[in-house]
Every structure is written in C-alpha cells, then in structure tokens.
Protein backbone atom coordinates (compact mmCIF):
# COMPACT_ATOMS: atom_id res chain seq x y z
CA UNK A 1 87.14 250.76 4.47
CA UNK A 2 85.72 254.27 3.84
CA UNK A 3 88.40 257.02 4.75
CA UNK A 4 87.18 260.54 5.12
CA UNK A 5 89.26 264.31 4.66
CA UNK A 6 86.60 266.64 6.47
CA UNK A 7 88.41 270.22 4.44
CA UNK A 8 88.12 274.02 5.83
CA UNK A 9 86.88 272.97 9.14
CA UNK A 10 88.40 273.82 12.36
CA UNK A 11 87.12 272.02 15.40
CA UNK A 12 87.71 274.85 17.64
CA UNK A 13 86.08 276.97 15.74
CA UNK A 14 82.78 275.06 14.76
CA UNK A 15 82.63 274.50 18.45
CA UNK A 16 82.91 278.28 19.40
CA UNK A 17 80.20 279.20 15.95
CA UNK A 18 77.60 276.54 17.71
CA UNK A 19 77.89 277.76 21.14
CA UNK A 20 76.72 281.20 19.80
CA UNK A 21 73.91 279.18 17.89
CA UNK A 22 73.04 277.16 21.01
CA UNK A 23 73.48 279.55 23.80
CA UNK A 24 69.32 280.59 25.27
CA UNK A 25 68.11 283.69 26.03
CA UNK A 26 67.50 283.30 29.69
CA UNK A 27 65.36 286.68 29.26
CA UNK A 28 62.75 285.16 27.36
CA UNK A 29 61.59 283.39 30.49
CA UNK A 30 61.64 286.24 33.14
CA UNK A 31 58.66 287.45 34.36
CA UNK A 32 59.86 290.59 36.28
CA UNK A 33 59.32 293.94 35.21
CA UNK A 34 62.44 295.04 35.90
CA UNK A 35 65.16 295.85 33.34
CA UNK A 36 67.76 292.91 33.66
CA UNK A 37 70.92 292.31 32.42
CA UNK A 38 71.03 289.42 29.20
CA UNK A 39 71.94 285.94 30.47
CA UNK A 40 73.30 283.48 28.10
CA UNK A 41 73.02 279.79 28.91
CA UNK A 42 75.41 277.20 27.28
CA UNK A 43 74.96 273.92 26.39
CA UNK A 44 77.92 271.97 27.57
CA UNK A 45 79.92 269.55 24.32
CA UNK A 46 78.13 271.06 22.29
CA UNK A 47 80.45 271.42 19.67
CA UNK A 48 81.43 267.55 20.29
CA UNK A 49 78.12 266.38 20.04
CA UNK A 50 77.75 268.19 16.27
CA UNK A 51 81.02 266.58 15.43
CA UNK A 52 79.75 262.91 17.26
CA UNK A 53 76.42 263.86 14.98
CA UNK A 54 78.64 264.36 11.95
CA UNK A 55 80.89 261.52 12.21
CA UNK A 56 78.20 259.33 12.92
CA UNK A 57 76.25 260.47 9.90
CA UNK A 58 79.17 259.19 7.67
CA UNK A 59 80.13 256.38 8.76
CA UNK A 60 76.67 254.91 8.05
CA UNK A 61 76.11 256.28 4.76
CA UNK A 62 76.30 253.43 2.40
CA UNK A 63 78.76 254.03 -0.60
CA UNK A 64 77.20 253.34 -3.90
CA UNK A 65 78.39 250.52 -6.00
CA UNK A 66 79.80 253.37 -8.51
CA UNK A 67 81.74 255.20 -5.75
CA UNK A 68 82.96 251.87 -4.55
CA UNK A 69 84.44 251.11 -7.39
CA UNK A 70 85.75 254.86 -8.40
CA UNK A 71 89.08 255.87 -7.41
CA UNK A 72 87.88 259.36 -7.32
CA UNK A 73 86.95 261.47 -4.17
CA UNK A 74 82.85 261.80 -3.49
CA UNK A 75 82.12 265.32 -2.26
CA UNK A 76 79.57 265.96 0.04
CA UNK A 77 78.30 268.47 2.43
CA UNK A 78 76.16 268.29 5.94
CA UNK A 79 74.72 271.01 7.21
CA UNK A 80 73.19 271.64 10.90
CA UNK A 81 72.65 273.90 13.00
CA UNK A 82 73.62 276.55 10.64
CA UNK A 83 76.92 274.96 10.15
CA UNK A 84 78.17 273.10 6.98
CA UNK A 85 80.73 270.38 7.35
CA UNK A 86 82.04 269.76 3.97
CA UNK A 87 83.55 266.13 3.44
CA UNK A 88 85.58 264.05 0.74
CA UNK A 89 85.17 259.95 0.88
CA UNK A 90 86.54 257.37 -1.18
CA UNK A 91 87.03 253.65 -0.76
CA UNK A 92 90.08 252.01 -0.08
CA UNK A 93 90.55 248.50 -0.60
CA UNK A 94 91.90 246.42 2.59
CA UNK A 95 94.62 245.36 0.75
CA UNK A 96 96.00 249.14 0.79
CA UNK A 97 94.41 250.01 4.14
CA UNK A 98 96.65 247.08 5.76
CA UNK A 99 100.02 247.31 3.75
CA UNK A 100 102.98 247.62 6.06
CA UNK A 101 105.20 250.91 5.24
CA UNK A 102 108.10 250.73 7.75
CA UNK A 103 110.08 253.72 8.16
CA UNK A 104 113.61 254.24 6.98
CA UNK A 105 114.19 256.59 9.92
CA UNK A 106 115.12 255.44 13.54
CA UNK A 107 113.61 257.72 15.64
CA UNK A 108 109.36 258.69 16.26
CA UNK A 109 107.49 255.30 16.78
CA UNK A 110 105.96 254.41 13.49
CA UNK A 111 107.23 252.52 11.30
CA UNK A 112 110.00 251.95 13.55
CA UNK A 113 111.08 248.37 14.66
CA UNK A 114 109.18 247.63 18.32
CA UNK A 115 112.39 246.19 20.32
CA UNK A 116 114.51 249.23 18.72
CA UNK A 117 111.42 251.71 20.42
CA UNK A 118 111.39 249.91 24.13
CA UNK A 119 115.51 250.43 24.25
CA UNK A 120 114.92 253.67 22.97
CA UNK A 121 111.96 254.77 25.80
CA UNK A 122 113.61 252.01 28.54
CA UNK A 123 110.13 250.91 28.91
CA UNK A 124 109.05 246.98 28.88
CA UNK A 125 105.56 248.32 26.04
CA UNK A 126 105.96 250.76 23.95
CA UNK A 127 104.87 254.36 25.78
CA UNK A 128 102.02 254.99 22.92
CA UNK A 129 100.63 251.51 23.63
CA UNK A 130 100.34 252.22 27.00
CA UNK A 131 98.83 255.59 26.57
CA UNK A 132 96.21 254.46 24.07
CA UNK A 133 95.07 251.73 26.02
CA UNK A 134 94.88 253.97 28.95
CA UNK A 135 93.17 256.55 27.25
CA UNK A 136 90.43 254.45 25.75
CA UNK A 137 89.88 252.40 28.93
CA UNK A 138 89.30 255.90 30.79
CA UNK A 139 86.51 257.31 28.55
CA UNK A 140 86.18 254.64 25.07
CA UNK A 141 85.31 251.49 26.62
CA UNK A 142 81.53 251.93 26.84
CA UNK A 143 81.94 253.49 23.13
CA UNK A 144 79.42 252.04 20.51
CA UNK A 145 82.09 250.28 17.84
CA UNK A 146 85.20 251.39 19.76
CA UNK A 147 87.88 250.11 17.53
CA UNK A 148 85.59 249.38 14.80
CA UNK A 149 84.32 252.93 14.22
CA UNK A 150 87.12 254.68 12.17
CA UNK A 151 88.50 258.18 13.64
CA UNK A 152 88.78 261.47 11.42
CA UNK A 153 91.44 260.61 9.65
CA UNK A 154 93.47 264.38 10.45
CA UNK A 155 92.90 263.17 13.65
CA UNK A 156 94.95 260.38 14.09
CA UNK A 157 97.75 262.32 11.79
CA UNK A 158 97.80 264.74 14.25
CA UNK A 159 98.08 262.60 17.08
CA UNK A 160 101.17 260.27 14.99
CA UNK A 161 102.84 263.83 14.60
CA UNK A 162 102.83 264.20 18.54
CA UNK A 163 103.52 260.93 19.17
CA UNK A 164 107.13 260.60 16.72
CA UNK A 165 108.49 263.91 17.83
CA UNK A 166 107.57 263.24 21.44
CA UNK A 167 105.67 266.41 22.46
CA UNK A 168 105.24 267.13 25.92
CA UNK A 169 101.48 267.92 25.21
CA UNK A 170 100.29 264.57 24.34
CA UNK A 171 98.63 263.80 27.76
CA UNK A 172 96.95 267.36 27.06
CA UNK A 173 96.16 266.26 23.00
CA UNK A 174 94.51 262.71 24.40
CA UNK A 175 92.79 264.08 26.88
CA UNK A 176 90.69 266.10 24.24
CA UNK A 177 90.64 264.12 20.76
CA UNK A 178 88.09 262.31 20.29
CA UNK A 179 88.40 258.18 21.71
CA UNK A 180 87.95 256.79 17.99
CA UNK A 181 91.08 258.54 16.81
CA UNK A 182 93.16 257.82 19.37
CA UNK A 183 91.43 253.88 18.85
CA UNK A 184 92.45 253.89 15.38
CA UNK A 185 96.09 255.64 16.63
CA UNK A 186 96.59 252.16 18.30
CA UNK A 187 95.65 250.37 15.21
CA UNK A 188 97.73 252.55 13.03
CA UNK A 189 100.68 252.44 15.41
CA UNK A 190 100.27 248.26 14.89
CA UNK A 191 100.10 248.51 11.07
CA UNK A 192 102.86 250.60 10.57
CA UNK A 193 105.37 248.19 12.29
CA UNK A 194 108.34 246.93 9.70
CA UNK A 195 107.14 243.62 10.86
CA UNK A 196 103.94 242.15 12.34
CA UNK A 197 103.78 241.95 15.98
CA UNK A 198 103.66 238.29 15.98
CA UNK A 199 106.86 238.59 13.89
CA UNK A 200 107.23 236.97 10.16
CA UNK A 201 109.04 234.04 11.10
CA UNK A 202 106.50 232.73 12.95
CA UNK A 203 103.81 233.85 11.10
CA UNK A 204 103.94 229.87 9.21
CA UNK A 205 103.47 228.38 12.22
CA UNK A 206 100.53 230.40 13.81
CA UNK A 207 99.01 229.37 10.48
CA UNK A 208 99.55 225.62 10.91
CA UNK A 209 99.37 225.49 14.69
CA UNK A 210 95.10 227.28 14.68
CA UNK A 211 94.48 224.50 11.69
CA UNK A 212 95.50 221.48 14.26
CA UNK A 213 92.15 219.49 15.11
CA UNK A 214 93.34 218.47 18.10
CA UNK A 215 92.74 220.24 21.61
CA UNK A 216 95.78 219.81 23.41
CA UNK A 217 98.37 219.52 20.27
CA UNK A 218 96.93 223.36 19.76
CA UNK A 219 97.16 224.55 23.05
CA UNK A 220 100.74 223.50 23.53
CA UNK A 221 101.67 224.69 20.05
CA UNK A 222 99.58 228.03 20.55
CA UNK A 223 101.32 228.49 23.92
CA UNK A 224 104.78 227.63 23.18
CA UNK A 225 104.69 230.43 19.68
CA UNK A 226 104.15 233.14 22.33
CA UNK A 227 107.10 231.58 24.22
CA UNK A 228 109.03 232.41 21.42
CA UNK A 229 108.35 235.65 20.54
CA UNK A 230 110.98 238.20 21.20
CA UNK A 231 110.45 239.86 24.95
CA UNK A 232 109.40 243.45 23.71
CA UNK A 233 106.95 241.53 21.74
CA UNK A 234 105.30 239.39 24.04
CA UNK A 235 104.81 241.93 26.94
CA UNK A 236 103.20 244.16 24.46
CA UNK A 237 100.98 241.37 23.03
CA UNK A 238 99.81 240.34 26.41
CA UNK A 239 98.52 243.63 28.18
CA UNK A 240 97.09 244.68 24.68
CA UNK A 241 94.96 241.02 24.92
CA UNK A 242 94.32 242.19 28.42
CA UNK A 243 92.96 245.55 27.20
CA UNK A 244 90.43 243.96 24.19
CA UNK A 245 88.79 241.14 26.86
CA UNK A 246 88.16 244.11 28.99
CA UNK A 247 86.96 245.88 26.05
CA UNK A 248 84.74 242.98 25.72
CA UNK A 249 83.06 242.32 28.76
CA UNK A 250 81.07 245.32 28.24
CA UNK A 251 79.91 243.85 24.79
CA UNK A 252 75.94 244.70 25.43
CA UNK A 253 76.95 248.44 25.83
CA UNK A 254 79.65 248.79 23.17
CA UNK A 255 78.86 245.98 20.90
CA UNK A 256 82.21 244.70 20.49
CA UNK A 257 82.50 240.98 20.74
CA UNK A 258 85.70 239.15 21.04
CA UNK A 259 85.10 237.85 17.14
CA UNK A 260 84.27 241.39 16.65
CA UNK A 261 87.94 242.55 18.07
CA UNK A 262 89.52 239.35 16.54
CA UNK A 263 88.22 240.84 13.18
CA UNK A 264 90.05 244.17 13.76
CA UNK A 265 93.15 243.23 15.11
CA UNK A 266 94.04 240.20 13.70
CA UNK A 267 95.09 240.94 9.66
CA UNK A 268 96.64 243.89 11.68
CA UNK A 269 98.82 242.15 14.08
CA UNK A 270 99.61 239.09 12.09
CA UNK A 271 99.73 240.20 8.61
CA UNK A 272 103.17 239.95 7.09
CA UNK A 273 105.60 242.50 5.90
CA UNK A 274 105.41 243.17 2.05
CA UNK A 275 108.95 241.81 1.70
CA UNK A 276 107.37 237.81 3.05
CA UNK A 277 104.85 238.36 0.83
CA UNK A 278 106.79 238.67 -2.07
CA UNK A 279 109.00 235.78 -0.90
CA UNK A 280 105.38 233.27 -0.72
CA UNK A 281 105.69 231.82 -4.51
CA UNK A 282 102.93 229.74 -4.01
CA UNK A 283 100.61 233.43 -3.81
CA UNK A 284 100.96 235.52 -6.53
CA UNK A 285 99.40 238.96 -5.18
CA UNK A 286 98.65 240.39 -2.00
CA UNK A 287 95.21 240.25 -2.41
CA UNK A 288 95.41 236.58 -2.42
CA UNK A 289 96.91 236.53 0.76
CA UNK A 290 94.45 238.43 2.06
CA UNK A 291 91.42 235.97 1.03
CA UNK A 292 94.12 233.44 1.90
CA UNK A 293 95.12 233.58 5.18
CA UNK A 294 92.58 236.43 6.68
CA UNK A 295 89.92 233.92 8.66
CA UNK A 296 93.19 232.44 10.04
CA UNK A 297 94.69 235.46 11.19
CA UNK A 298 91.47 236.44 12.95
CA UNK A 299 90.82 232.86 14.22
CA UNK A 300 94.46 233.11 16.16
CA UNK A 301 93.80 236.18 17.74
CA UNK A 302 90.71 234.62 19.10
CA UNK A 303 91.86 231.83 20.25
CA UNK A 304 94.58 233.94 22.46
CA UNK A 305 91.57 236.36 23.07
CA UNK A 306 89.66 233.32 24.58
CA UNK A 307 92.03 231.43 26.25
CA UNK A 308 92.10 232.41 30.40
CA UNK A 309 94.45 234.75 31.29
CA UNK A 310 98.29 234.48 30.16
CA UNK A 311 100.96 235.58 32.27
CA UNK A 312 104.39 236.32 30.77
CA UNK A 313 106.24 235.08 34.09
CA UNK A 314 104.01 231.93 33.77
CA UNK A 315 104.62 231.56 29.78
CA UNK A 316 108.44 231.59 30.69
CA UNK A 317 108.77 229.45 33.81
CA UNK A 318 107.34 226.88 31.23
CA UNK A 319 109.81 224.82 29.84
CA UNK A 320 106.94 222.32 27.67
CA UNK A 321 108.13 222.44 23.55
CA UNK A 322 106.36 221.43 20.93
CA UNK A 323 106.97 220.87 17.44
CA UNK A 324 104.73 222.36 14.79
CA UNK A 325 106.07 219.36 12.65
CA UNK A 326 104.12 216.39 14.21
C-alpha cells in the first residue's frame, strides 16, 4: 500500500491559482471595432480535475524495489499548469496498514466498539456508515477503482476529525471531498473497530465453515454465523453487502468486481484484533496470519457477496442450527 502526505498545498487555493491560469480571454475572439469591456471565461472543476490529474499520476507510479524496501519518505514534485504539487510516499506493509488500534476513549466513532456507537446515535447502522455509503452511491459508484483507489490521506483525517466530534458540517464536508476519501473513510472507519465486524469469536468458525466441500453443509453453516452475530453487527454487515453488489453491477464502468471488493474488504472486516492474534500459539507473527488466513478472509466475504440477497428479518425467523463441529 503506497500512502501519500501531499505538504504546503491548499486545495482551495490551487483551485483559485488555476482558475486564473485557465480563465480565456474572450477578447481575443471579437471581431468588433468597438472598445469592449474584458470577459473572462472559466473552466468549471478545474481545480478538481488538476487534483483528479495529480492523484491519478501517483497512484500509478510504480515504487522502485529500493523505495519499497526503504522506510524513508521519497520526495517528489509534479508540476502543471504552472502549479507544483509537492508529494512524500513511502510503502507500508499490509501488515501495518490493517492493524486494529481501538480507542481508549468512548466517544467519536473510531476505534470505538460498534454496539456502544448505535446506543450512543439510537440508530440500527452506525450514522458514518450510512453517510458513506450514501455519499459514494450518489456520485462514486461509476468511479474507476472506487474503493480500491486510495484517498489523500489528509483527506480522510479530516473527514475522521468531523466525523468523532460530530460537526454539523459533515453533509457540507461530503458533499465536496473528493469520493475516494470518503471510500477509504468507510474502510478506515472498519479497520479501526476494537474488534472485527464479524467479531473474534467467530472469526474460527468463518474459517472452518468457507473450507467445508460440501454445498449445503456451507450454506447452513455460512447462514447460521450471521445468525449469530450481535444485532448492531448484522444490520450493518447486511446493507454494507447491499452497497458493494450495487457497487458491482456497474463493474464494466468502474472495474470493480465482486473478487475485486472481496479483496478490499475482507482482511478488513474479518481480520482479528491484535489481542486474538497474540492468543493464536500455533502463529507466531502477524505477518503469518496474514499469508495465513488472507485468501480465506476474502473467500468469505465473497461467498456472502454472492449469495442472493439476505434479509435480516428472514436470517432471524430462521430457526435451522448447525454445528461447525460435524
């Protein structure tokens, strides 16, 4: 994962430097004689489209196998349009990028336990999963690598400030950040949890019940784990399923696959806290749980994400159990 500090750049500002560079001289093309007064034509985004340009620009350059392996920052600078966008990037292994890092405090949203939020907000999915997923249906759902494509990284601090002390201008801060930070807001807001959304406990038996060969022995097993998830759990788990097979269908415009989603959210919603790790004696390190148990993790989330549609009313008028032990 390549995380990126863009320094001494204001977005308000670049935007305000390019329109100057980008407005036309309307002039230029008047024929009359007469004296007339100077017209200025904008160009609409344009200070989005240098920072789309920008962003774009790093997050295909290919990091050397030097820098890779450097703990140092790589300094860089773009420059376009007359404006340079100076940049810091450095790699971060996954094993970092994914660690858990619950909060010791009780109020905000991060880091804070997901039943302990819902009392809090007296709301049946957390209010900044519903936002998100709102947000990034509305204008992110055609995206090229929406959830994939990593936001500025300020970005999605800014947007974790707003969200924990509950500012009444985060409609107004959505509306205008850019739909890969508030796509990797989600993602962050997932990681962050004390515990993985599909909760440690069960976390053993996802594993075991995706490695069953047979059909129906995995369905029921599959189905009856999301029975027992905790409530706030499950009816955030379900609309955010929802939300990626939406994301999905429109897989020739934003190439994002259901293996491709499965890939992001799965280590990220089934991962366990640092504390379970430590317990497994059988793994010494977390980066041998990663190689460990990663294809699994992604292979359950698929297996939800291609299952027809799940129903929490329907998962608990069904009373079928089944062991994990046969």
């Amino acid at each position: 994962m390549t995380e990126m500090l863009v320094s001494d750049v204001n977005l308000n500002s670049v935007c305000e430097r390019l329109e100057k560079h980008c407005c036309v001289d309307q002039n230029q093309h008047n024929l009359s004689s007469q004296p007339q007064t100077p017209v200025l034509k904008r160009h609409s985004n344009t200070g989005a489209k240098l920072w789309g340009r920008v962003r774009s620009k790093l997050l295909r350059q290919k990091l050397d196998p030097q820098t890779v392996q450097s703990k140092n920052w790589h300094m860089d600078v773009i420059e376009m349009n007359g404006i340079k966008v100076e940049f810091s990037m450095k790699f971060t292994s996954r094993d970092l990028s994914l660690k858990r890092t619950p909060s010791k405090k009780q109020s905000g949203v991060f880091g804070v336990k997901i039943n302990v939020v819902t009392k809090r907000e007296r709301s049946k999915v957390p209010y900044i999963v519903r936002q998100c997923i709102e947000e990034v249906e509305k204008r992110g759902i055609d995206e090229v690598g929406i959830y994939r494509i990593s936001g500025v990284a300020t970005d999605i601090q800014a947007l974790k400030v707003v969200f924990d002390t509950n500012t009444k201008d985060i409609l107004v801060m959505l509306s205008d950040m850019d739909i890969n930070a508030i796509a990797g807001t989600l993602k962050l807001y997932f990681r962050e949890l004390p515990e993985p959304l599909l909760t440690d406990r069960l976390y053993p038996a996802f594993m075991e019940g995706i490695a069953l060969s047979d059909p129906a022995a995995k369905e029921n097993c599959m189905m009856h784990l999301l029975r027992t998830l905790p409530d706030p759990n499950l009816m955030t788990f379900l609309p955010l399923l929802d939300h990626l097979k939406r994301v999905a269908e429109k897989e020739p415009v934003n190439k994002m696959s259901l293996h491709n989603l499965a890939t992001v959210f799965g280590p990220t919603l089934l991962r366990p806290s640092e504390s379970e790790i430590a317990k497994a004696q059988h793994i010494t390190s977390a980066s041998d749980i990663w190689s460990h148990d990663v294809m699994a993790q992604v292979q359950v989330l698929l297996y939800y994400l291609q299952h027809p549609p799940i129903s929490f009313a329907e998962l608990k008028r069904n009373t079928l159990y089944y062991s994990t032990d046969v």
